[in-house]
C-alpha atoms as a PDB file:
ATOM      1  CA  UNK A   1      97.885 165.568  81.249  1.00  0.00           C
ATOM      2  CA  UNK A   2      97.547 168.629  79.443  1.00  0.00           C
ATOM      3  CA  UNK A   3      96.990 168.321  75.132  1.00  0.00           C
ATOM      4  CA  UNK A   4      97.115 170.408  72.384  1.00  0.00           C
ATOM      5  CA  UNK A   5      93.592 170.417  71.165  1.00  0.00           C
ATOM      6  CA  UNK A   6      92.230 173.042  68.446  1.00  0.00           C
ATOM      7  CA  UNK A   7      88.968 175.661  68.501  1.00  0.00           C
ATOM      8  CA  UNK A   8      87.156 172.266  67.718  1.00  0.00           C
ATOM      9  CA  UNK A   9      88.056 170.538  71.157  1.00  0.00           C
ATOM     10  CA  UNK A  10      90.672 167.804  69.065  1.00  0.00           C
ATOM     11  CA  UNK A  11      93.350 166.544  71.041  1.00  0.00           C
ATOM     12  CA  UNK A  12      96.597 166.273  69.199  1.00  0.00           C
ATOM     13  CA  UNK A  13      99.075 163.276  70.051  1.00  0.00           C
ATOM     14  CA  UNK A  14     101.472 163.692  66.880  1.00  0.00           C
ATOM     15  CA  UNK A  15     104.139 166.032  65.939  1.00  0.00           C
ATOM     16  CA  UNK A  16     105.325 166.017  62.550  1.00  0.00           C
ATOM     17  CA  UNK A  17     108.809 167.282  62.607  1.00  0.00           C
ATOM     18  CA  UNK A  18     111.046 168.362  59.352  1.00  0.00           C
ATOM     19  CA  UNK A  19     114.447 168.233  60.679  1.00  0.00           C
ATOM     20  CA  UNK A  20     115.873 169.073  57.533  1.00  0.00           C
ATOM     21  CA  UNK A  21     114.785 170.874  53.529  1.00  0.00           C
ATOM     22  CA  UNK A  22     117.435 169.383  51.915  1.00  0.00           C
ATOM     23  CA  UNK A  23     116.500 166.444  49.515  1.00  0.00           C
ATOM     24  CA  UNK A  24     118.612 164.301  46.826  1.00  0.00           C
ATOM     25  CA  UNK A  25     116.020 164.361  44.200  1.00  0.00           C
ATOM     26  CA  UNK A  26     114.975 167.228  42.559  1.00  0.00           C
ATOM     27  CA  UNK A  27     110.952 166.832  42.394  1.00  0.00           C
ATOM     28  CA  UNK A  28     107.958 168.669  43.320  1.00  0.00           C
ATOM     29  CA  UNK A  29     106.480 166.807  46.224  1.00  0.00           C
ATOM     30  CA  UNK A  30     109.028 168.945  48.793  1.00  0.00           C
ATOM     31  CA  UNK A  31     110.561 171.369  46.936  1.00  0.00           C
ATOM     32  CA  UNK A  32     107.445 172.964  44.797  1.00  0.00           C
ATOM     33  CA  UNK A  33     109.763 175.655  44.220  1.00  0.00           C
ATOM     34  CA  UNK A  34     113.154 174.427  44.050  1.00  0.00           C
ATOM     35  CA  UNK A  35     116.022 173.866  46.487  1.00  0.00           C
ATOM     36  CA  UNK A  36     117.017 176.982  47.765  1.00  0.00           C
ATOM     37  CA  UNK A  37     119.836 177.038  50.640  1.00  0.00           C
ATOM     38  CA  UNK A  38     119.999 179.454  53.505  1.00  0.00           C
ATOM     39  CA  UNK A  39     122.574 182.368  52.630  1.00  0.00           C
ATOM     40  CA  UNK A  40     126.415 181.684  54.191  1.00  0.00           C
ATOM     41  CA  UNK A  41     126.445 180.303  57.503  1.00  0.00           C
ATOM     42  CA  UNK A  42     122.986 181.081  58.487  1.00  0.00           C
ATOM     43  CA  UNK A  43     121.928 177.154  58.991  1.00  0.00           C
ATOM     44  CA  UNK A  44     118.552 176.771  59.853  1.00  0.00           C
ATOM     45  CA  UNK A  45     118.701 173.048  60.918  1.00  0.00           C
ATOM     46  CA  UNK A  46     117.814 172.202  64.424  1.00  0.00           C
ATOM     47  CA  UNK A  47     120.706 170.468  66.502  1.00  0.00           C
ATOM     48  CA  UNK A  48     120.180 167.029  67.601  1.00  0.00           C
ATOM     49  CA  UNK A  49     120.074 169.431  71.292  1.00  0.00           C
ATOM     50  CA  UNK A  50     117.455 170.684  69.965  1.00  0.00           C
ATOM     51  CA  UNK A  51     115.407 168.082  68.628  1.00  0.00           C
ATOM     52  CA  UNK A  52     115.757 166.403  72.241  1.00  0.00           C
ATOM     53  CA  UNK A  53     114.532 169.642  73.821  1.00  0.00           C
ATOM     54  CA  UNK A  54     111.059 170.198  71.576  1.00  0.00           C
ATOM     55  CA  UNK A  55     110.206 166.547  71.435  1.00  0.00           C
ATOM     56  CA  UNK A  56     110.258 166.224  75.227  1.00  0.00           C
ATOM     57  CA  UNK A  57     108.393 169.215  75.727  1.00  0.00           C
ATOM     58  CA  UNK A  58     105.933 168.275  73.130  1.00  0.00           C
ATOM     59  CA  UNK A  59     105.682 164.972  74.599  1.00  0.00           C
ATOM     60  CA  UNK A  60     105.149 166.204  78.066  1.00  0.00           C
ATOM     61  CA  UNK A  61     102.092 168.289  76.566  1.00  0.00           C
ATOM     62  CA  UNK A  62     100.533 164.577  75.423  1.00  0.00           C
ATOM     63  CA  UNK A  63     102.659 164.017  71.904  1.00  0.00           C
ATOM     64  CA  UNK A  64     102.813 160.270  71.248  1.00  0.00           C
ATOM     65  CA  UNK A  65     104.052 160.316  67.801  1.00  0.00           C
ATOM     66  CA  UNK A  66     106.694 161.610  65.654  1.00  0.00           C
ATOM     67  CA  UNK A  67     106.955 162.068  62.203  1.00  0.00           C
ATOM     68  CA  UNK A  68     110.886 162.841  61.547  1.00  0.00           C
ATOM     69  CA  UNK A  69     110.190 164.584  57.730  1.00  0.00           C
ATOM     70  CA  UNK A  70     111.848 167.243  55.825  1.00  0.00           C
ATOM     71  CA  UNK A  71     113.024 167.546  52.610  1.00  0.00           C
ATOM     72  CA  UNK A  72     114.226 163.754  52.914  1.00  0.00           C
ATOM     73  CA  UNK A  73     115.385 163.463  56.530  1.00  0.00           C
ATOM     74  CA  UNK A  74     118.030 160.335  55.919  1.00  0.00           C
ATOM     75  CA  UNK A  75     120.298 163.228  54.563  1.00  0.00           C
ATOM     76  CA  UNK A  76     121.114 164.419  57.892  1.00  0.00           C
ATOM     77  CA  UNK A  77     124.619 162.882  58.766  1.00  0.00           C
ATOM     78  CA  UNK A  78     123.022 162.410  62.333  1.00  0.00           C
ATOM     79  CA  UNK A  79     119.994 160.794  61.557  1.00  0.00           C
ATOM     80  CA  UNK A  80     120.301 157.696  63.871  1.00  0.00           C
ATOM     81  CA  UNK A  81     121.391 159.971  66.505  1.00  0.00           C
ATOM     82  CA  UNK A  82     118.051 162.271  65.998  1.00  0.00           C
ATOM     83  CA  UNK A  83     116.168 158.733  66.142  1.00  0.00           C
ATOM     84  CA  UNK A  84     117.632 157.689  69.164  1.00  0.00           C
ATOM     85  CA  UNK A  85     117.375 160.819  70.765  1.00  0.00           C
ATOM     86  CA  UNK A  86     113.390 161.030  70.368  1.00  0.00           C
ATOM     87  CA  UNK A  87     113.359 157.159  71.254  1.00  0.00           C
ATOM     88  CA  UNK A  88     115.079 157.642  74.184  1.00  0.00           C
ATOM     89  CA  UNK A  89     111.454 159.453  75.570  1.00  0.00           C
ATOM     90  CA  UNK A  90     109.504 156.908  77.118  1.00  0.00           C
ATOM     91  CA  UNK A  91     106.417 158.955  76.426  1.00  0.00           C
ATOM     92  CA  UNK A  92     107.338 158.981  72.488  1.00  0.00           C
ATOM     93  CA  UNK A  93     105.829 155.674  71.489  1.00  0.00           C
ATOM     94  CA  UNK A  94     105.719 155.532  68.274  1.00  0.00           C
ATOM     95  CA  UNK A  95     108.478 157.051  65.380  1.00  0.00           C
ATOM     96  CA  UNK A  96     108.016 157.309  61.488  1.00  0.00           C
ATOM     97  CA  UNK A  97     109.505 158.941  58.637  1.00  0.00           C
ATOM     98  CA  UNK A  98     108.566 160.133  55.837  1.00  0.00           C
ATOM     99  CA  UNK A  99     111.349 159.459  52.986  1.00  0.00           C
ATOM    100  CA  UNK A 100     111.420 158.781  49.373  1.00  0.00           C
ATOM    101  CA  UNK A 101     113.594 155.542  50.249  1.00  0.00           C
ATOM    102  CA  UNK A 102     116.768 155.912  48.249  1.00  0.00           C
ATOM    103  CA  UNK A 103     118.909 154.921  51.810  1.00  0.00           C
ATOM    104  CA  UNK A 104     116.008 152.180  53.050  1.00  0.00           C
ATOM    105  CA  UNK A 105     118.162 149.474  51.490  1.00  0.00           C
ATOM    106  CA  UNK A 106     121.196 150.426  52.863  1.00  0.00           C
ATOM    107  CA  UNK A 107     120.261 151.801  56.622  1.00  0.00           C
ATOM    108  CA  UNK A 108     117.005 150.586  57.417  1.00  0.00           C
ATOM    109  CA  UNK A 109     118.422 148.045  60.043  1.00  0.00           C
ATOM    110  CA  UNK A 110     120.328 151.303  61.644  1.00  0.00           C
ATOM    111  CA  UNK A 111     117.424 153.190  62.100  1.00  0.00           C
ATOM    112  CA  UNK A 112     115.619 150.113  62.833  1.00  0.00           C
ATOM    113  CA  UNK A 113     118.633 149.604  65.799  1.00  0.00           C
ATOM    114  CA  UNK A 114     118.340 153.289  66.776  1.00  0.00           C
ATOM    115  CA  UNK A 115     114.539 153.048  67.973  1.00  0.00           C
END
């Protein structure tokens, strides 16, 4: 199976995969600069289509892991979907998130359902 390695010969068996740059707090850690939105209807988002699409190809270039990130990725209204879409690869084995863990209460056992 072919890898992604660097100049350096590494092999590389995670993606880390912002799937959104919208957050509900307003702090430094991922928005140094500030919020700022795309112009009109100019979304740069990927569809859940898309997430699919890249995580199998990564995956079928050696990916084992993904990091769902953005912003704070529990914002997406399709978040379980996104998780069960990239679960659904049986060559994806294992998911995390990186989050600041306002929703965790309140969804965990969702995404915890969704893969």
């Amino acid at each position: 199976m072919t890898h992604f390695t660097d100049p350096w010969e590494r092999k590389f068996y995670y993606l880390r995969l912002s799937i959104t740059d919208v957050c509900n707090f307003r702090c430094r850690y991922c928005l140094p600069d500030g919020y700022r939105p795309a112009q009109g209807n100019n979304k740069s988002f990927l569809t859940l289509d898309e997430i699919r699409r890249v995580t199998r190809a990564f995956a079928a270039a050696g990916t084992e892991k993904v990091r769902l990130t953005g912003g704070e990725p529990s914002l997406r209204r399709d978040f379980c979907e996104i998780i069960a879409a990239v679960s659904d690869n049986p060559a994806i084995r294992q998911i995390a998130m990186t989050t600041n863990g306002y929703r965790m209460a309140r969804d965990v056992a969702r995404w915890r359902d969704a893969g």
